[in-house]
Every structure is written in C-alpha cells, then in structure tokens.
C-alpha atoms as a PDB file:
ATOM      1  CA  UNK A   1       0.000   0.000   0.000  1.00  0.00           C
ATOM      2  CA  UNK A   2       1.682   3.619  -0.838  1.00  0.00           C
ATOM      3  CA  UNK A   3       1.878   5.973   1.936  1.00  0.00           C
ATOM      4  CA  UNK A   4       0.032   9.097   1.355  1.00  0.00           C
ATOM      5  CA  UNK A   5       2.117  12.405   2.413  1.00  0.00           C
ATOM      6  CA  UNK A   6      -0.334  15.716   2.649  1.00  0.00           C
ATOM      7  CA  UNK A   7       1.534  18.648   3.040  1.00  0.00           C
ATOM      8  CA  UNK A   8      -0.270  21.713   4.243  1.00  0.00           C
ATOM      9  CA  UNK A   9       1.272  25.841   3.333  1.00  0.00           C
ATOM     10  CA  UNK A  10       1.379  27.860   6.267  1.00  0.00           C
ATOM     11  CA  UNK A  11      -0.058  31.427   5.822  1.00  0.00           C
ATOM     12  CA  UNK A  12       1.860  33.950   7.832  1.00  0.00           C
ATOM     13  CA  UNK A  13       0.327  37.561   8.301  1.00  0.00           C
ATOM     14  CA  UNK A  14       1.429  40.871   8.707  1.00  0.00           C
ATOM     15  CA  UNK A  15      -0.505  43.653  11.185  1.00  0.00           C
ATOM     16  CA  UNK A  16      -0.960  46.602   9.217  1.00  0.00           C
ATOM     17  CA  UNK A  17      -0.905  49.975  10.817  1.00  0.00           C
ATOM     18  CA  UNK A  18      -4.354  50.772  11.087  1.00  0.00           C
ATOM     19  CA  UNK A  19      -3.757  54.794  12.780  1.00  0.00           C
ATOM     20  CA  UNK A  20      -4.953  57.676  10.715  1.00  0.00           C
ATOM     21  CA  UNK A  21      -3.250  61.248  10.817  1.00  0.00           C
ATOM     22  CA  UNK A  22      -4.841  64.295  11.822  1.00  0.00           C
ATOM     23  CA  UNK A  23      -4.441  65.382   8.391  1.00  0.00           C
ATOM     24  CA  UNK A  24      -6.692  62.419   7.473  1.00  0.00           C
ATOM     25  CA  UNK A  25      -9.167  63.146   9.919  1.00  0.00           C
ATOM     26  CA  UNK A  26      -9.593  67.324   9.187  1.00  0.00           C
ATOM     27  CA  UNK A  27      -9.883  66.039   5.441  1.00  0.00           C
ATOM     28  CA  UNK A  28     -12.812  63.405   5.756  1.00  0.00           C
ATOM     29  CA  UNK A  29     -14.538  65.989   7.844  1.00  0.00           C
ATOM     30  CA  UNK A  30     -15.001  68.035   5.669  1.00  0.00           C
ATOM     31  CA  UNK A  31     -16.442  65.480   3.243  1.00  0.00           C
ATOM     32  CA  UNK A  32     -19.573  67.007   1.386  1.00  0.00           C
ATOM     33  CA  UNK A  33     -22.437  65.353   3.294  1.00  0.00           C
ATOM     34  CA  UNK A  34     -24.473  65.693  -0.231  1.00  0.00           C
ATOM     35  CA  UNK A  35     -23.465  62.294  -0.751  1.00  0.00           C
ATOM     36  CA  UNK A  36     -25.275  60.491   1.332  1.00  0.00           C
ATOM     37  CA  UNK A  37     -28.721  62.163  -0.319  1.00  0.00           C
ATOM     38  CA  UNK A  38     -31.279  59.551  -1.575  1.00  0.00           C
ATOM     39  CA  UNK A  39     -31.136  61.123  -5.369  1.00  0.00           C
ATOM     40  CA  UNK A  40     -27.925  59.950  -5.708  1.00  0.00           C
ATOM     41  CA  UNK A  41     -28.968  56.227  -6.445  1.00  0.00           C
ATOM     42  CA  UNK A  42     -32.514  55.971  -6.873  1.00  0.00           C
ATOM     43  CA  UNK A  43     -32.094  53.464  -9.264  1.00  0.00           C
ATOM     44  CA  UNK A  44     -30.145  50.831  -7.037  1.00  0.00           C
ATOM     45  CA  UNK A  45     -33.631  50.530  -4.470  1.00  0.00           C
ATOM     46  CA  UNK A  46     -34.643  47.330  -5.021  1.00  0.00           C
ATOM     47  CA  UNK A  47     -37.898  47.412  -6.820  1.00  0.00           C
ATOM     48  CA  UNK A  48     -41.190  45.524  -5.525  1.00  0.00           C
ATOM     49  CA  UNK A  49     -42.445  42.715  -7.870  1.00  0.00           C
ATOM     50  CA  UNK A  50     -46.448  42.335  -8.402  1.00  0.00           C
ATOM     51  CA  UNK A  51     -47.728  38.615  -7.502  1.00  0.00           C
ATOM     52  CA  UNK A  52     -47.804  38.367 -11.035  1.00  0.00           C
ATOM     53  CA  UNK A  53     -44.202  39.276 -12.149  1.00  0.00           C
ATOM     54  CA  UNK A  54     -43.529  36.871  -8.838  1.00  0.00           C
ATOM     55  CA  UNK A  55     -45.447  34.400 -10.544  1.00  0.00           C
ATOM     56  CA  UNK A  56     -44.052  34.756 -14.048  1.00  0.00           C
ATOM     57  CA  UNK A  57     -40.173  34.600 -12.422  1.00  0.00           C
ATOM     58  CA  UNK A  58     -41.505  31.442 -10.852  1.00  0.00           C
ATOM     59  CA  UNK A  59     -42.902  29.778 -13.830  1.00  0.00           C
ATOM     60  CA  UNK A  60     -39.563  31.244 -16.307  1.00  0.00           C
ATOM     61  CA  UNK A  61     -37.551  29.134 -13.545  1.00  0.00           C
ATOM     62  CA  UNK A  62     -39.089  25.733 -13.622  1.00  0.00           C
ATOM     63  CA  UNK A  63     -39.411  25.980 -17.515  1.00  0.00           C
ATOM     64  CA  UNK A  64     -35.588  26.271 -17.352  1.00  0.00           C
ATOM     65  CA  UNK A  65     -34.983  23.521 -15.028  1.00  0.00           C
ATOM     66  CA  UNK A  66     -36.994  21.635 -16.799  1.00  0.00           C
ATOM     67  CA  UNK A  67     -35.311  22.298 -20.147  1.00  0.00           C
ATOM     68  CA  UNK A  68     -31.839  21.412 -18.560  1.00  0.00           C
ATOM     69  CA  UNK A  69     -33.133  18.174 -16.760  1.00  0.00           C
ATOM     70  CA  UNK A  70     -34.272  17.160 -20.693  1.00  0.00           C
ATOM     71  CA  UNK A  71     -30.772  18.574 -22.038  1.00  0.00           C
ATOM     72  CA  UNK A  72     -28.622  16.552 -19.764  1.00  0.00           C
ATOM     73  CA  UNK A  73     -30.929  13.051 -20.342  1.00  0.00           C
ATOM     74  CA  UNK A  74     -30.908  13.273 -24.013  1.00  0.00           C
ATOM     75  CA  UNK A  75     -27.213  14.588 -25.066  1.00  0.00           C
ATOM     76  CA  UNK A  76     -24.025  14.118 -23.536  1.00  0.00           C
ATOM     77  CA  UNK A  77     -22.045  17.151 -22.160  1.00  0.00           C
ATOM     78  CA  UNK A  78     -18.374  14.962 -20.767  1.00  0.00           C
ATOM     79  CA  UNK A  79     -20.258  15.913 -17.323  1.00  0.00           C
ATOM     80  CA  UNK A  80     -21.471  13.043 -15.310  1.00  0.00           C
ATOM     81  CA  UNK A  81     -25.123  14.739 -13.670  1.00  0.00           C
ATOM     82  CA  UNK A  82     -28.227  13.156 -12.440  1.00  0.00           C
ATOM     83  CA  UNK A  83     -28.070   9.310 -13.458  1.00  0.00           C
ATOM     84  CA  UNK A  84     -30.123   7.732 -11.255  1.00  0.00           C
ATOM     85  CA  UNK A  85     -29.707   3.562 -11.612  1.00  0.00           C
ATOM     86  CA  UNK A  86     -32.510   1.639 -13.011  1.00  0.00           C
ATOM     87  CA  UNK A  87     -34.493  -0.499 -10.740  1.00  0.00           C
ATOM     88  CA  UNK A  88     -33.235  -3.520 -12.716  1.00  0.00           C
ATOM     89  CA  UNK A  89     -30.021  -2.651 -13.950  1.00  0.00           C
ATOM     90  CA  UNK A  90     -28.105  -4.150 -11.368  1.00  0.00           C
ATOM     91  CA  UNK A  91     -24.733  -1.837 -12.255  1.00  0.00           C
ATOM     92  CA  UNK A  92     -25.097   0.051  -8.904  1.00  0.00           C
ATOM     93  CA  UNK A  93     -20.688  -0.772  -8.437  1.00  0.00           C
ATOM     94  CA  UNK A  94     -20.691   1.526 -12.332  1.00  0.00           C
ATOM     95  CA  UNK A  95     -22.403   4.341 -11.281  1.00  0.00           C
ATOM     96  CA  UNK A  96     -20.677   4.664  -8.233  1.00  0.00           C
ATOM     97  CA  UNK A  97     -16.985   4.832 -10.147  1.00  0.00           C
ATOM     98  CA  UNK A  98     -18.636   7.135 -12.408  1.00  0.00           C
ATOM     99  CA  UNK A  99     -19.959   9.062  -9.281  1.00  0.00           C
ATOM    100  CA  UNK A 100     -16.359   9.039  -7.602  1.00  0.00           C
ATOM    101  CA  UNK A 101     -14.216   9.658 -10.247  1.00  0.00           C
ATOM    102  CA  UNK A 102     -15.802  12.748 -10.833  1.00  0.00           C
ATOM    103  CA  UNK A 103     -14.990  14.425  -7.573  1.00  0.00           C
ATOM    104  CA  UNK A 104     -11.614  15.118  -9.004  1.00  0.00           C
ATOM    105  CA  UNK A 105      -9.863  16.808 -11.776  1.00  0.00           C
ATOM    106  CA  UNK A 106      -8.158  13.723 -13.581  1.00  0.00           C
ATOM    107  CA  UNK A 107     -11.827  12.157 -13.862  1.00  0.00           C
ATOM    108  CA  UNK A 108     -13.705  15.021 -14.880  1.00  0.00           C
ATOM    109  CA  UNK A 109     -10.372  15.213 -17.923  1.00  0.00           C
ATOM    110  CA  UNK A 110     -10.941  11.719 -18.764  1.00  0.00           C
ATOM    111  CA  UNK A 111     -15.035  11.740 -19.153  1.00  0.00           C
ATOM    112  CA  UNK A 112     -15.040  15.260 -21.063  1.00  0.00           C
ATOM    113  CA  UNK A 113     -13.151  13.567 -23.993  1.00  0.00           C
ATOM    114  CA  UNK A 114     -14.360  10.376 -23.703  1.00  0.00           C
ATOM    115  CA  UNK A 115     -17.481  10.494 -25.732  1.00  0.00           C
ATOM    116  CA  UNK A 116     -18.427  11.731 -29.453  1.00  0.00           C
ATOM    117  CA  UNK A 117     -20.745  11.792 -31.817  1.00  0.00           C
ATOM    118  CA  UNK A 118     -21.201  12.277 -35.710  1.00  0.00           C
ATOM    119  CA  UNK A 119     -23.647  13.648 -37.805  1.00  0.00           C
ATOM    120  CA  UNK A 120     -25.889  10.593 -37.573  1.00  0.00           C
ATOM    121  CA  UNK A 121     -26.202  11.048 -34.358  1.00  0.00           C
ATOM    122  CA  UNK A 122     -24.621   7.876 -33.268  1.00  0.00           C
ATOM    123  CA  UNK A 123     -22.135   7.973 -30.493  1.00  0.00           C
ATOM    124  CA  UNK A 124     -18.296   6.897 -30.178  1.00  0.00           C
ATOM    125  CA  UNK A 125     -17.158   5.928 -26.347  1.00  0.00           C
ATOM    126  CA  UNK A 126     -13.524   5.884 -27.142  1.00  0.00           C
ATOM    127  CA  UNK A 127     -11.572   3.866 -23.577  1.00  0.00           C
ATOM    128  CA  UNK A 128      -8.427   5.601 -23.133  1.00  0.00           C
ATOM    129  CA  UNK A 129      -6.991   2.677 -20.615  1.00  0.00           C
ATOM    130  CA  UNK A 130      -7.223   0.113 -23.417  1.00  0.00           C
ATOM    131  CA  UNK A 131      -7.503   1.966 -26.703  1.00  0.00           C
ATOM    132  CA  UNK A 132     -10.381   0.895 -27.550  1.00  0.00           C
ATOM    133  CA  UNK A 133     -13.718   2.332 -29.190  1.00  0.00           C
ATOM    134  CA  UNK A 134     -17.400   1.330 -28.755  1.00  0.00           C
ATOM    135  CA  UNK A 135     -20.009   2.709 -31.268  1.00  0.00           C
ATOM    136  CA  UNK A 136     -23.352   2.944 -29.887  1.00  0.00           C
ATOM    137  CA  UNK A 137     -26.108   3.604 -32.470  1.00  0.00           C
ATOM    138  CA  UNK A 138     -29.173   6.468 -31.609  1.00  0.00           C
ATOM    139  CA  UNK A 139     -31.223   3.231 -31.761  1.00  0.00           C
ATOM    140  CA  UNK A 140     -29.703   1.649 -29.016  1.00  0.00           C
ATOM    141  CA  UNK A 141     -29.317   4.549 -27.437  1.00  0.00           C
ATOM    142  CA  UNK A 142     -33.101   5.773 -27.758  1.00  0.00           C
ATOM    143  CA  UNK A 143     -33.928   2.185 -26.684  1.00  0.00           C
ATOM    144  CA  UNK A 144     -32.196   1.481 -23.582  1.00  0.00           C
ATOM    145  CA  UNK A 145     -33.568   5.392 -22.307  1.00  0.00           C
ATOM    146  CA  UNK A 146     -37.041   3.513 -21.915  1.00  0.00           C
ATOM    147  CA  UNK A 147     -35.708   0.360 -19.883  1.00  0.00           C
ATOM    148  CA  UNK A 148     -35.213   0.026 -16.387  1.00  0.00           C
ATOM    149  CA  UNK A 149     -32.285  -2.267 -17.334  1.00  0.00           C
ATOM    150  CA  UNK A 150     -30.229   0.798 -17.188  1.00  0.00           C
ATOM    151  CA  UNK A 151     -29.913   4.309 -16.061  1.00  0.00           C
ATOM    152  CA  UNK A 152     -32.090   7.405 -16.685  1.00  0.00           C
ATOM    153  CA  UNK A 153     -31.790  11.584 -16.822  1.00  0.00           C
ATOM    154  CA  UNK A 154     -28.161  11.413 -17.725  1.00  0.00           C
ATOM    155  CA  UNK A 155     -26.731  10.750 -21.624  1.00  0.00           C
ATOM    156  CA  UNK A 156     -23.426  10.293 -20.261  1.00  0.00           C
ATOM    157  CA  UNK A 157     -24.399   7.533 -17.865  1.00  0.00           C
ATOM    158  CA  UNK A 158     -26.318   5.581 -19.857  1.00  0.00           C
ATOM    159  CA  UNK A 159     -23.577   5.814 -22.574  1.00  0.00           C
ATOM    160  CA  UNK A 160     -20.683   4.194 -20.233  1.00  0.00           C
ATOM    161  CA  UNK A 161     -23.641   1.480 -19.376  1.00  0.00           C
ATOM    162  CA  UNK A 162     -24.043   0.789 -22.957  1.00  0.00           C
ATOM    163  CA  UNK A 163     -20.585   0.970 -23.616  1.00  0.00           C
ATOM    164  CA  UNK A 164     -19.065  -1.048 -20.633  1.00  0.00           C
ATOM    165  CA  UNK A 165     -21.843  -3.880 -21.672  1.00  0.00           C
ATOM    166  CA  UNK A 166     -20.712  -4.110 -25.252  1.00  0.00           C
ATOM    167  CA  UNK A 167     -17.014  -4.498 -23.976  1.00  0.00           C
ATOM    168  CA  UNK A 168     -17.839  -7.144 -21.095  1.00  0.00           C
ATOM    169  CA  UNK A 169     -19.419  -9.040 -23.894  1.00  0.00           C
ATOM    170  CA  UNK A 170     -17.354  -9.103 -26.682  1.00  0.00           C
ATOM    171  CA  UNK A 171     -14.477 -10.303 -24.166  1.00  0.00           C
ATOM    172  CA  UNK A 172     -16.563 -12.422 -21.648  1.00  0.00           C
ATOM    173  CA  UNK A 173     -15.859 -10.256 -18.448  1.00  0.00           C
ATOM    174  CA  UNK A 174     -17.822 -10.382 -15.686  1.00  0.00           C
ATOM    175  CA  UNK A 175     -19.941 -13.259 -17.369  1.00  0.00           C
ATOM    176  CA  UNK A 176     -20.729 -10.738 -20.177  1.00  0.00           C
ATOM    177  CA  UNK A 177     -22.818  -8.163 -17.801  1.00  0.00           C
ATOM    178  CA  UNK A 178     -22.689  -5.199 -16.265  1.00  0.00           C
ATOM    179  CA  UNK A 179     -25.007  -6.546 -12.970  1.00  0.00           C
ATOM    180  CA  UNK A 180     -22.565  -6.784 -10.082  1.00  0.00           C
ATOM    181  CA  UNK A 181     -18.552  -6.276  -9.980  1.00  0.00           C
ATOM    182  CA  UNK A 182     -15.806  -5.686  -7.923  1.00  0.00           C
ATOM    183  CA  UNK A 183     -14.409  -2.189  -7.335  1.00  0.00           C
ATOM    184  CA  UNK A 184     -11.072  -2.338  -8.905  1.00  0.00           C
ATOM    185  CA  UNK A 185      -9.395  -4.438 -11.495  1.00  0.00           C
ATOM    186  CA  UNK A 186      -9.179  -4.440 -15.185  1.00  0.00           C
ATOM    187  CA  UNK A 187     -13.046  -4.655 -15.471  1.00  0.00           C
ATOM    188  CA  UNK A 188     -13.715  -1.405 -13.657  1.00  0.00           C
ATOM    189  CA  UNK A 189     -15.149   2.046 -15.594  1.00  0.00           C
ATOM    190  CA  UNK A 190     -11.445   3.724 -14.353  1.00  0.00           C
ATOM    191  CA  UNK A 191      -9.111   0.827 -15.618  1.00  0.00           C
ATOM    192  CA  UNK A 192     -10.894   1.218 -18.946  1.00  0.00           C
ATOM    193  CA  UNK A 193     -10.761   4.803 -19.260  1.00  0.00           C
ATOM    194  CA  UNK A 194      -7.549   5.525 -17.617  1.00  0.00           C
ATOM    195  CA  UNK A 195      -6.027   1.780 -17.655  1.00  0.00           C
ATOM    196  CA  UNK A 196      -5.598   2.659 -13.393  1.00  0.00           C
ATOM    197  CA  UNK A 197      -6.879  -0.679 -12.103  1.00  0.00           C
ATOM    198  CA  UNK A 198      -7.204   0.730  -8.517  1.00  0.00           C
ATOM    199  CA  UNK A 199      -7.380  -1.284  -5.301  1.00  0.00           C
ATOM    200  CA  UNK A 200      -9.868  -3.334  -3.005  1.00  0.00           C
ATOM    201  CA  UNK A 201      -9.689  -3.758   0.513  1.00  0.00           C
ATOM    202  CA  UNK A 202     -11.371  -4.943   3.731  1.00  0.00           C
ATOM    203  CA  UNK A 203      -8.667  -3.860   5.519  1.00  0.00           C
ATOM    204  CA  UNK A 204      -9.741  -0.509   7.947  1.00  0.00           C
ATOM    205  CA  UNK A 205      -5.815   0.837   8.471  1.00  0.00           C
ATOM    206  CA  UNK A 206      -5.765   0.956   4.422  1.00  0.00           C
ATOM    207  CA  UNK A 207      -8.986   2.134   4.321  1.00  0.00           C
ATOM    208  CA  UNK A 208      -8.541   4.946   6.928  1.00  0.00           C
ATOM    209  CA  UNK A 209      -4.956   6.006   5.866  1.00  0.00           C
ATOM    210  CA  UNK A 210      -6.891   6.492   1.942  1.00  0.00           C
ATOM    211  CA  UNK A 211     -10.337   8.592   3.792  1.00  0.00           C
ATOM    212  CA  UNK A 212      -7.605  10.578   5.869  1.00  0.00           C
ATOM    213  CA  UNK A 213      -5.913  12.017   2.581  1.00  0.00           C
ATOM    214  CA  UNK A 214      -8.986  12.276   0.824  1.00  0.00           C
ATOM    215  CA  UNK A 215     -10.415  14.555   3.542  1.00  0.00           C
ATOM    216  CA  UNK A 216      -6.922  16.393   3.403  1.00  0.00           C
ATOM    217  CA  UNK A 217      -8.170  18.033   0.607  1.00  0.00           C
ATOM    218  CA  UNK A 218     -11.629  18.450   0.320  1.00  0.00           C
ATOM    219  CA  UNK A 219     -11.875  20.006  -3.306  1.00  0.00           C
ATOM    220  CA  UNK A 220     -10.249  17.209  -5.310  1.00  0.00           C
ATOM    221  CA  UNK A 221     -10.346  14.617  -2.873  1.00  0.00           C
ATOM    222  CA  UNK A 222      -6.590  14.151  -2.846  1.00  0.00           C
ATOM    223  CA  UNK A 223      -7.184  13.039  -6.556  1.00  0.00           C
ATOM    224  CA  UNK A 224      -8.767  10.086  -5.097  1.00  0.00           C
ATOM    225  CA  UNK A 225     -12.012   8.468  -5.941  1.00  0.00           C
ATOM    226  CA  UNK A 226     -13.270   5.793  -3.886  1.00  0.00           C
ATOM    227  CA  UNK A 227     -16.296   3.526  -4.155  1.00  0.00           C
ATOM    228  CA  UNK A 228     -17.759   0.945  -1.289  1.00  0.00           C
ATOM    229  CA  UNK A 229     -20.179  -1.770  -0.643  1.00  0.00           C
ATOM    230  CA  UNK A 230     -22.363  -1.776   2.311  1.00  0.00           C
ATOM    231  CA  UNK A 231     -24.635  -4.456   3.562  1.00  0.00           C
ATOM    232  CA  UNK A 232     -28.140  -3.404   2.465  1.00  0.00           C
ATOM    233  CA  UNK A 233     -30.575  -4.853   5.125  1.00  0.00           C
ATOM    234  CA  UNK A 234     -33.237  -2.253   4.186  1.00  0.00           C
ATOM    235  CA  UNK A 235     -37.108  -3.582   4.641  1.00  0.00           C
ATOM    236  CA  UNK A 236     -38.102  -3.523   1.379  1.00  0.00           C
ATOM    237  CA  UNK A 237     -35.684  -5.748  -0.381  1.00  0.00           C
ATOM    238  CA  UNK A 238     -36.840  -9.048  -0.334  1.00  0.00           C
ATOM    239  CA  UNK A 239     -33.294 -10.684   0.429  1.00  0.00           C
ATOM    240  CA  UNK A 240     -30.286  -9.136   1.755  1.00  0.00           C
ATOM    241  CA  UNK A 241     -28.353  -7.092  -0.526  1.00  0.00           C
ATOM    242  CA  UNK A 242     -24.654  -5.825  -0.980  1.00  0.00           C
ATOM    243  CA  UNK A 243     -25.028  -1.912  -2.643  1.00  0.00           C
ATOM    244  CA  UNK A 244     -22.122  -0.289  -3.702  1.00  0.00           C
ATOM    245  CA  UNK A 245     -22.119   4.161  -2.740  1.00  0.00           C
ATOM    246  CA  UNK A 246     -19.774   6.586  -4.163  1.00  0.00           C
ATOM    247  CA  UNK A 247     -17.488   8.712  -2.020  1.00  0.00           C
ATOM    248  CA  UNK A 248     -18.029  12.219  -2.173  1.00  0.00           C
ATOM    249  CA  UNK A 249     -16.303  13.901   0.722  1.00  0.00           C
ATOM    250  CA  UNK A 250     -14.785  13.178   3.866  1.00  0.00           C
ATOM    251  CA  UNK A 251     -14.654  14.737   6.839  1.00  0.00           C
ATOM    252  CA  UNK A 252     -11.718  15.400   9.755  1.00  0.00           C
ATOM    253  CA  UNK A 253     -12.144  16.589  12.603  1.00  0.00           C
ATOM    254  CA  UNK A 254      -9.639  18.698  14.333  1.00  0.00           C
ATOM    255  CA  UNK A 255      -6.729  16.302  15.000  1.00  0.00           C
ATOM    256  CA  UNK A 256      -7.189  15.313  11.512  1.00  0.00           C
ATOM    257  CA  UNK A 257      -9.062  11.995  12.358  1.00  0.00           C
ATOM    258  CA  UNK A 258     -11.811  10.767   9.906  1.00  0.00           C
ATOM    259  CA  UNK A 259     -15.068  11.686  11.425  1.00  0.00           C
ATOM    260  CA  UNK A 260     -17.414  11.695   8.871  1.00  0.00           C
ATOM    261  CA  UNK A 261     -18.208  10.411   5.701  1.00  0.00           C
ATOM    262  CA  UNK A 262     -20.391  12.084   2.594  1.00  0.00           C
ATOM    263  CA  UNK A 263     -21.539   9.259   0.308  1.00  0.00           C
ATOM    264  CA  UNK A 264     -23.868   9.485  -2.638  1.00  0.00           C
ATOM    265  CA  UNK A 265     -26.364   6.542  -3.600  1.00  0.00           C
ATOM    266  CA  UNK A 266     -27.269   6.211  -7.362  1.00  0.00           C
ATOM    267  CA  UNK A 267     -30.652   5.950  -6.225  1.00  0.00           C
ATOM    268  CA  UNK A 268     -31.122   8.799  -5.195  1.00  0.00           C
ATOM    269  CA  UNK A 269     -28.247  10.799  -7.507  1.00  0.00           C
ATOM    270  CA  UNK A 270     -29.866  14.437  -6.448  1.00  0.00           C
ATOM    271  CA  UNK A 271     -28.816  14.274  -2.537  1.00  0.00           C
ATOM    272  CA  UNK A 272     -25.983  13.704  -0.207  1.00  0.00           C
ATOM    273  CA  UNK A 273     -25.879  11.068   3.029  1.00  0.00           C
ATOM    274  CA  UNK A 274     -23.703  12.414   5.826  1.00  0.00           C
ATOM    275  CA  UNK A 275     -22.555   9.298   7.936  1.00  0.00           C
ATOM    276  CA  UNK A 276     -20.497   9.378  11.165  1.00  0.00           C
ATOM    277  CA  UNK A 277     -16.967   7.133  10.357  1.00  0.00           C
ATOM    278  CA  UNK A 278     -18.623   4.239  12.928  1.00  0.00           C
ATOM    279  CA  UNK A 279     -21.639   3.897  10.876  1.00  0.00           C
ATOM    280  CA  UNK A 280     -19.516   3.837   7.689  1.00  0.00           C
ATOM    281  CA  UNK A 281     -17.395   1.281   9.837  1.00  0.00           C
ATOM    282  CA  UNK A 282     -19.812  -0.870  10.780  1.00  0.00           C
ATOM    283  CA  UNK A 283     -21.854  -1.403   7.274  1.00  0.00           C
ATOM    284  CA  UNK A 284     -18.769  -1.745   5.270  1.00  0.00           C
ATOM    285  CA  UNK A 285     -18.397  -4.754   2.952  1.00  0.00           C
ATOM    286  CA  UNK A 286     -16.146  -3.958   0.816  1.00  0.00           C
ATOM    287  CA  UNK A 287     -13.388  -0.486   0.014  1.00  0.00           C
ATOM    288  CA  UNK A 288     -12.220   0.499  -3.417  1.00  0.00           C
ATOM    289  CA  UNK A 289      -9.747   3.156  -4.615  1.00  0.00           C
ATOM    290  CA  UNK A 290      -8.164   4.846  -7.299  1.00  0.00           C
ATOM    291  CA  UNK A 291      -5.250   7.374  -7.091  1.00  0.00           C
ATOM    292  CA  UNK A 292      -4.777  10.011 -10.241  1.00  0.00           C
ATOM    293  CA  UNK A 293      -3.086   8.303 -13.588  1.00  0.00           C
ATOM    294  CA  UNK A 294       0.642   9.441 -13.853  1.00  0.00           C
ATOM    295  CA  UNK A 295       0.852  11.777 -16.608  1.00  0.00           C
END
C-alpha cells in the first residue's frame, strides 16, 4: 500500500498599521455630506415585484430547469449529472466509479473527452486505458432510455452502461454483464478509461490512511475516488443485498481523524448522506480506490 504524504502551506500575516493622521481626519470631515442624499442612487432601491411578475419569475424558472433536466438526459455534455440507476439494472458498483471519479480533476479530464458523436447522431465511447472504441447507435441509445435495465436523466451515464456492456461481452468479463462487480481491477469504468486498475480492501488501516488524505483536501479529494459496498438490510428488499455508494467527501475533525463520511447513492443521484466514520465502519463490505493516472 503507498503511503500518502499531505503537506499543508502555512499562511503567515502581517498587522498593518491601522492609525490615521490628523491630516486624514480634518480632510474626511469636511467630506460634502451631499453624498449620502437619496437622489444619488434611486435606481439601485430594489424594486417591488407584483404577484404576477412573482409568478411569471416562478414559472420562467421551472421551464428552465426543466429544459436542462431534458438537455442533460438526451445529449451528452463529458459531465457526469443526475443518473439515477434503473431499478433492474443491477450496475449500482458503475455508477458509483462514475460518481467518484468525478470528484476530481483527472476524472472530470478523462469523461469530457471520452465520448463523441457524428452527424448521424450515433455515439463513439472511445476507452483511453485500453484503446479501444465502442459505437453505440441512436437506436440503441433511444432504446435502452425507456428500460429500467439501465440508467435514466443522464446521456453520459447511460452511454458508459451501454458501452461497458458491449465491452464485457465481446471479451466475456464479468460473465458478459454489467449486474454486479468488484471495485477495482481491469473490469472497472477507471481501468478502462484511464487503464488505473485501482485497489480493493477490507482492511480498515488501508482504508482509513486512503479517507484521511482524501479529507486532506476536500476540493479534489486528494485526486482520489473511492467507491464501497455496504450491507443493504433495508425492509423492502426481499433478500439481503450488498449496494455499492460513491465517495463524495470526507470529513476530519480537528486532530485530523476521519469523522465523517459524505456518500452518494445512485438511487437517489440528487442528494448527499452524511454518515459518522462508525456507521460507515460498521456497514462496510467492501473499500475500493483509485489514485490520479501518472501523466
């Protein structure tokens, strides 16, 4: 396992002289007091909307959301947004590595040139990691939007589904689906794109010593994105269930212990879960990591 050394820039800062001459002082008082008169900037009062403008800002706003939410599920912008998993796809281990890896700079590089298209309107999901392209047609792009066998309200997700499948089967990896998978390995979504094949662990010093740089730096995640599988004992499944979460943040507290966790679940792709490190701790089946690709 490679050590992880965070270093941290000390700020020093210099009191400024904050006196003010007398000079200063019979100056300002004899600023012109005119200033401060209200027809000077009459037109920065903030104005009073009707109910109806109210109403028309309100309606403007959710026709633009709405517009974006349709953008983002029908054409890919190299941003991973929104995928929410489908209730039989199964691929909960993909979505979290796509979840993860964008948290930091090298992923959010590797899935803004991953996909094209042409003038067809077919799509080209070029895998850096192996050099190797998969064309997915409009058609089977159109057709897997309607099937709960994969993702929905994200073009980019559902691409890397599409794509990942067609791969698995044409070399027989992980039986030829994308249902269930480790978290690291030449199979995973950052081996093919980046040909990093990561790490898996059940061991908590690994694990903490990866959370504890992560959390180091909370904007890029120490160019680490990590997935994990938790025991999913909630009431509605009908069995037990391993689920695999994405990563997001972690958080230290002040002697630079882990103390919590921020995890996302492709369920729900719209909202954060805060857990405390015990919880995280306790649930934990399974760790995966991947450090940035050497450039």
């Amino acid at each position: 396992m490679s050590e992880f050394n965070v270093s941290f820039s000390k700020f020093n800062t210099k009191q400024m002289d904050g006196s003010v001459s007398q000079s200063q002082i019979s100056s300002s008082s004899t600023t012109d007091v005119s200033i401060f008169s209200a027809k000077e900037f009459p037109d920065d009062a903030p104005k009073t909307l009707t109910k109806e403008e109210i109403k028309a800002q309100k309606k403007k706003q959710k026709e633009e959301e709405k517009a974006e939410k349709k953008r983002i599920a029908n054409t890919p912008d190299g941003v991973i947004q929104r995928g929410k998993q489908g209730s039989d796809a199964g691929d909960c281990w993909l979505l979290a590595q796509m979840n993860s890896m964008s948290k930091t700079d090298w992923g959010k590089e590797a899935f803004k040139n991953a996909i094209t298209n042409d003038e067809e309107g077919n799509y080209n999901v070029h895998f850096k990691g192996i050099n190797k392209d998969i064309k997915i047609t409009k058609k089977e792009f159109d057709k897997a939007k309607g099937s709960s066998n994969y993702s929905s309200g994200d073009a980019d997700v559902l691409l890397y589904e599409l794509a990942v499948e067609r791969h698995f089967q044409e070399t027989n990896l992980n039986n030829g689906t994308i249902r269930g998978n480790d978290l690291a390995g030449e199979d995973s979504l950052q081996y093919l794109l980046t040909g990093r094949k990561g790490r898996q662990t059940k061991q908590e010093q690994e694990m903490e010593l990866v959370l504890k740089a992560m959390g180091s730096d909370p904007e890029n995640n120490n160019g680490i994105s990590a997935t994990y599988i938790y025991h999913d004992n909630h009431p509605d499944n009908v069995a037990d269930m391993n689920h695999a979460m994405s990563v997001q943040q972690v958080i230290l507290d002040e002697k630079g212990n882990v103390d919590k966790v921020v995890v996302l679940d492709s369920y729900s792709p719209n909202e954060t879960k805060t857990l405390s490190y015990k919880a995280f701790k306790n649930d934990l089946k399974l760790f995966g990591y991947v450090t940035a690709p050497k450039e």
